[in-house]
Each structure stands twice: as structure tokens, then as C-alpha cells.
C-alpha atoms as a PDB file:
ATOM      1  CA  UNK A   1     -12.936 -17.337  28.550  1.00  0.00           C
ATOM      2  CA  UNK A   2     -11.540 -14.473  27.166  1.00  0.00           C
ATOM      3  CA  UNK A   3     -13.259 -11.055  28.480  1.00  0.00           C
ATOM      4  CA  UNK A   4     -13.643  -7.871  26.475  1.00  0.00           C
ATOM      5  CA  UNK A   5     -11.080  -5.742  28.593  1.00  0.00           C
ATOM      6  CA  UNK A   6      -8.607  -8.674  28.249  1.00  0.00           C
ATOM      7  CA  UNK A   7      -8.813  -9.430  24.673  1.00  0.00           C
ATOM      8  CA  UNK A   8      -8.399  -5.654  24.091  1.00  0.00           C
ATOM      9  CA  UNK A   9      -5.295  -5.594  26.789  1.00  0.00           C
ATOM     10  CA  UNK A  10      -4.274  -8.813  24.082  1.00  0.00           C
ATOM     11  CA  UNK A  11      -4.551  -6.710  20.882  1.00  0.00           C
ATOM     12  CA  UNK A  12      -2.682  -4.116  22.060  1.00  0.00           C
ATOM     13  CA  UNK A  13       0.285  -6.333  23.805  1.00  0.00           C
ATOM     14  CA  UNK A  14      -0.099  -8.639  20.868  1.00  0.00           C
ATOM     15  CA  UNK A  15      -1.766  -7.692  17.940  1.00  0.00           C
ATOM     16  CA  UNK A  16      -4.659  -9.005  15.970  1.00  0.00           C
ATOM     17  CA  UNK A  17      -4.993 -12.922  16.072  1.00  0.00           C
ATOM     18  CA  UNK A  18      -3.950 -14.889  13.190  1.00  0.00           C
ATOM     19  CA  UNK A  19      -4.006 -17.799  11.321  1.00  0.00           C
ATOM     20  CA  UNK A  20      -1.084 -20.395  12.321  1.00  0.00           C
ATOM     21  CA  UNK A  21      -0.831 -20.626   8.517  1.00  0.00           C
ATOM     22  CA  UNK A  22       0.919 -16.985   8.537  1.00  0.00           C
ATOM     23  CA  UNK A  23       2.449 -17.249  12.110  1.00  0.00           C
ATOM     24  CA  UNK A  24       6.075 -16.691  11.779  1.00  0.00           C
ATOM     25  CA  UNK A  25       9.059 -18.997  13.417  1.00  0.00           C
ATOM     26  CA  UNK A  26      10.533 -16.749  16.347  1.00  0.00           C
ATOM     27  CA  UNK A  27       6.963 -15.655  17.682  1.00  0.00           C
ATOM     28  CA  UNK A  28       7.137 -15.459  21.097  1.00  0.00           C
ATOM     29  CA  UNK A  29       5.166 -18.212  23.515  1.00  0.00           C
ATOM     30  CA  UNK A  30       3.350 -16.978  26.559  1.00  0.00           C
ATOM     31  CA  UNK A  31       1.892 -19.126  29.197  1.00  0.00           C
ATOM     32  CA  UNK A  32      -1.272 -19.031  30.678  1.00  0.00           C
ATOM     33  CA  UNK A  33      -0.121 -17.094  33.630  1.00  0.00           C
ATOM     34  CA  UNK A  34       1.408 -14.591  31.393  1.00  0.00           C
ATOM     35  CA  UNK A  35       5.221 -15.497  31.135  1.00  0.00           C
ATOM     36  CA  UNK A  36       7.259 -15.712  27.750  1.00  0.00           C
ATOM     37  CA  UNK A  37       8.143 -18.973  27.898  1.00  0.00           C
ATOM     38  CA  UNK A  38      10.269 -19.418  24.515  1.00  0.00           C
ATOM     39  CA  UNK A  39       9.893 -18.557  20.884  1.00  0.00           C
ATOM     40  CA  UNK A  40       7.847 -20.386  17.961  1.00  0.00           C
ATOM     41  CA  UNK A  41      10.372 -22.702  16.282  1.00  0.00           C
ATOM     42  CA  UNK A  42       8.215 -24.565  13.702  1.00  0.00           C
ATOM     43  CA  UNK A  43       4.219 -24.507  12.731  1.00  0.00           C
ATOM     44  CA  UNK A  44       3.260 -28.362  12.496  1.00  0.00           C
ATOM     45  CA  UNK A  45       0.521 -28.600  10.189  1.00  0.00           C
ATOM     46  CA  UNK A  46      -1.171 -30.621   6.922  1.00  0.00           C
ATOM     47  CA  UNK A  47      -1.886 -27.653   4.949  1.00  0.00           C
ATOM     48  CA  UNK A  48      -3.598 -29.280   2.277  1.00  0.00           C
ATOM     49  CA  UNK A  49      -5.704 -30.674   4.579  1.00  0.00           C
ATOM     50  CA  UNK A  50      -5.874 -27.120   6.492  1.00  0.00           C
ATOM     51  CA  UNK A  51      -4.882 -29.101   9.756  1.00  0.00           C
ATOM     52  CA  UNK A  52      -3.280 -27.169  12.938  1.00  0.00           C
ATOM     53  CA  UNK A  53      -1.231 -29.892  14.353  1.00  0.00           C
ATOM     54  CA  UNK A  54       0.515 -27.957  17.046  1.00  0.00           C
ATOM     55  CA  UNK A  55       4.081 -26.490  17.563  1.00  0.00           C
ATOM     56  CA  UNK A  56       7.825 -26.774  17.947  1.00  0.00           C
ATOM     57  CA  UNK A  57       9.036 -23.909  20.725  1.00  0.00           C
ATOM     58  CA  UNK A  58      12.246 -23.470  21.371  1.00  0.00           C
ATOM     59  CA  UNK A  59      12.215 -22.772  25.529  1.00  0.00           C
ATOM     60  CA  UNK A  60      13.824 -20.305  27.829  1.00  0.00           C
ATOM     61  CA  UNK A  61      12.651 -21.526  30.956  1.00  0.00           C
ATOM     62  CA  UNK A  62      14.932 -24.539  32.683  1.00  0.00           C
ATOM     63  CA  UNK A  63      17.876 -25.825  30.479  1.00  0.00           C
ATOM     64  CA  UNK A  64      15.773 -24.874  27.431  1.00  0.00           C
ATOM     65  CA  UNK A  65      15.639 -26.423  24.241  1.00  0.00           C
ATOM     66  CA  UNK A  66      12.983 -27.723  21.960  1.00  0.00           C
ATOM     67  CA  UNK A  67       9.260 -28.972  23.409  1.00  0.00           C
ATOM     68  CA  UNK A  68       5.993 -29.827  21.651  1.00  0.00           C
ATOM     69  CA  UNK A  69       2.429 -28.096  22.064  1.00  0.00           C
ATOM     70  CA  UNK A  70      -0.599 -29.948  20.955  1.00  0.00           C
ATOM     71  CA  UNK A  71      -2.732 -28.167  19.263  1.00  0.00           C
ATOM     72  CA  UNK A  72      -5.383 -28.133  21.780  1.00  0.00           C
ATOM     73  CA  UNK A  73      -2.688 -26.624  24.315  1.00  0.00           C
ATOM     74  CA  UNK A  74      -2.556 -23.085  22.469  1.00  0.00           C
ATOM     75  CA  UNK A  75      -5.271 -20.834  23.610  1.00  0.00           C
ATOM     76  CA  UNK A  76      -4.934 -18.382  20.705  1.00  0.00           C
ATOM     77  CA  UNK A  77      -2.327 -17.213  18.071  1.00  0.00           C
ATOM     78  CA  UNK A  78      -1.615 -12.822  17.062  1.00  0.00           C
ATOM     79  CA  UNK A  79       0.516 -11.526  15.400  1.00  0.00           C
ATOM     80  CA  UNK A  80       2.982 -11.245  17.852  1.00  0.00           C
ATOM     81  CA  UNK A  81       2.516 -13.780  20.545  1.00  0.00           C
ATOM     82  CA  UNK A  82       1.072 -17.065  20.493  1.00  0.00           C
ATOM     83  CA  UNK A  83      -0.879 -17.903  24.355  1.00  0.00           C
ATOM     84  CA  UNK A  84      -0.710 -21.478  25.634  1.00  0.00           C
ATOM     85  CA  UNK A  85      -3.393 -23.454  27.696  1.00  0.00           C
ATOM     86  CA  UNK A  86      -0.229 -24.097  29.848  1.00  0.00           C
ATOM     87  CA  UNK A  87       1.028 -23.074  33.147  1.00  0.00           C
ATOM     88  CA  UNK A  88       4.707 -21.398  32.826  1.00  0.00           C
ATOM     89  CA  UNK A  89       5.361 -23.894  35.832  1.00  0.00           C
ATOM     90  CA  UNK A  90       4.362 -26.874  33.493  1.00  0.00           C
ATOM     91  CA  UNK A  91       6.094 -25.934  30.094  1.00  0.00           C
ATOM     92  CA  UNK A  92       9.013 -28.192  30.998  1.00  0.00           C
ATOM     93  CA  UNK A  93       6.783 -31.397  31.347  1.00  0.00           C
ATOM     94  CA  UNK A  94       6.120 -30.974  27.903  1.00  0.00           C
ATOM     95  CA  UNK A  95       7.367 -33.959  25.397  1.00  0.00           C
ATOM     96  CA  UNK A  96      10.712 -33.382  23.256  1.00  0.00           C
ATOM     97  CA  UNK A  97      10.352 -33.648  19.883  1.00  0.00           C
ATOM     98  CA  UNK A  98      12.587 -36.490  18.203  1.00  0.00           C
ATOM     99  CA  UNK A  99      12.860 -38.649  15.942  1.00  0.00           C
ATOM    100  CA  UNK A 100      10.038 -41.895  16.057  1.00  0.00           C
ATOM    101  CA  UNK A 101      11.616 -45.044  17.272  1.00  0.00           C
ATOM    102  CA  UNK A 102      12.399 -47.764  14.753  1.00  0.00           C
ATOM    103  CA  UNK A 103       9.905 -50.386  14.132  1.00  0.00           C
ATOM    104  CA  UNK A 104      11.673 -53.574  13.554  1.00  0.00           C
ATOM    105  CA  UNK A 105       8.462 -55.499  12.815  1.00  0.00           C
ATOM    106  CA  UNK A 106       5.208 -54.922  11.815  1.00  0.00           C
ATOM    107  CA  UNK A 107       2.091 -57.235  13.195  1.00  0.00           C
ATOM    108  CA  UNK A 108      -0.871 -54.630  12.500  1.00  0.00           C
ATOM    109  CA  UNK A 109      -2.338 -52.090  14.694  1.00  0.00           C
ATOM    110  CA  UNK A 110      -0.395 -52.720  18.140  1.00  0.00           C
ATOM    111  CA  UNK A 111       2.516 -51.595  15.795  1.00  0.00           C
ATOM    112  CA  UNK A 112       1.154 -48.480  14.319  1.00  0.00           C
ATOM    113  CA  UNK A 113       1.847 -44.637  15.428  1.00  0.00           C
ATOM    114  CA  UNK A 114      -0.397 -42.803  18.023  1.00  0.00           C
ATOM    115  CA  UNK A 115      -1.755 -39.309  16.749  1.00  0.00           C
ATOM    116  CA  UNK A 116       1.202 -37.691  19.115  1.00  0.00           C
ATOM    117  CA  UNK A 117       3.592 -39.958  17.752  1.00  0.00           C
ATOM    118  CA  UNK A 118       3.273 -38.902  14.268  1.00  0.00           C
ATOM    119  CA  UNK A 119       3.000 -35.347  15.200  1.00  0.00           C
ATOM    120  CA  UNK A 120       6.352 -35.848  16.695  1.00  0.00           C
ATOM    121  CA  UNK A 121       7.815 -37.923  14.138  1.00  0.00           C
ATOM    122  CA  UNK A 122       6.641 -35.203  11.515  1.00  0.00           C
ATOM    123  CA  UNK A 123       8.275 -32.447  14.114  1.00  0.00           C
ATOM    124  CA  UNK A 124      11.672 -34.382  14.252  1.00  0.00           C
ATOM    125  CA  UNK A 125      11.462 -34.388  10.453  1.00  0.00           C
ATOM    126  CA  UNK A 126      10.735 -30.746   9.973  1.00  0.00           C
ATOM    127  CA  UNK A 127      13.891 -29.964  12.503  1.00  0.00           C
ATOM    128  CA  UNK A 128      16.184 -32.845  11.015  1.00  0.00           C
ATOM    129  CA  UNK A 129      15.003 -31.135   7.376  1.00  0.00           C
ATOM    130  CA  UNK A 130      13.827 -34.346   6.760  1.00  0.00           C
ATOM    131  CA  UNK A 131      10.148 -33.543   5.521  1.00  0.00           C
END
């Protein structure tokens, strides 16, 4: 929960909060302890269906390099920051996107992609410039 002094200390530090439909790649990405953890790389979303689907951040912390945030791991989006649900500590347990594995065959539902596989799948597309 977000108290008054803190959402003020958040407005000043980082703006007004927006929509993720205007955030802008190269946002930074603070954890929930505070820390810049990386920079917005992509916004994963179905616009038409005005769907938040999560994000592509491009790391600092460890060896870097591209992780996925669920939507339900960002605590709130501004103008110049976007806060995670997540622990600077426990940024580099989150999943790499990439591309979905091939299915060679298809028997029904045991085959078909999980919600975080197709947000992946549509992540590696957006970085691959495949969408």
C-alpha cells in the first residue's frame, strides 16, 4: 500500500503515473526496495483488446540482458520510472524472453501454449521484429 507521503516522494522522483500505452522504451525499472534495476525495453500488450501483458527490461544488475515482468509483477508505471512487485535481489530469477519451442505435433490441449508462454513467444517476436 502506497501512503500519501510516499506517493508524493513518487511524483516528485518520478512523475505522474501513466498508462503503459504511452510508457516509453528506455524507462527506467526500479525494484521494490528502491534500486534501478534496468531500463524498459518493450511494452507487451493487445491493444485492441486494451490488455497490459507485462514487459521486456533490459537489466543492469548480474550479467544483464533481457528478462520478462508479468504484468501482475509491476506495482505502478510514471512517467519516468516504472516500480516492480520485485525484490532487486530477485530480478535475475526472472524468465528470458525467447523464442517458443517448436511443436512438432499437435494432439490437443497438452500441446497448447500456457498464458506465460505466449507472452513470451509474443516478447521474442517483438525483439526478433517478428510481430
Amino acid at each position: 500500500m502506497v501512503t500519501a507521503d510516499r506517493g508524493y516522494a513518487r511524483a516528485v522522483e518520478y512523475g505522474n503515473p501513466i498508462s503503459y500505452m504511452v510508457l516509453e522504451p528506455g524507462t527506467d525499472c526500479v525494484s521494490s526496495d528502491g534500486q534501478r534495476v534496468g531500463r524498459v525495453e518493450h511494452v507487451l500488450a493487445d491493444e485492441d483488446a486494451d490488455i497490459f501483458d507485462g514487459l521486456v527490461v533490459d537489466t543492469d544488475a548480474g550479467p544483464g540482458g533481457l528478462v520478462f515482468v508479468d504484468a501482475p509483477e509491476v506495482e505502478e508505471i510514471y512517467e519516468r520510472a516504472v516500480v516492480l512487485k520485485i525484490a532487486e535481489a530477485d530480478v535475475d530469477r526472472l524468465p528470458k524472453p525467447g523464442p517458443a519451442p517448436a511443436v512438432m505435433e499437435h494432439h490437443g490441449s497438452e500441446d497448447s501454449e500456457g498464458a506465460l508462454q505466449a507472452k513470451l513467444h509474443r516478447a521474442w517476436d517483438r525483439i526478433s521484429g517478428n510481430y
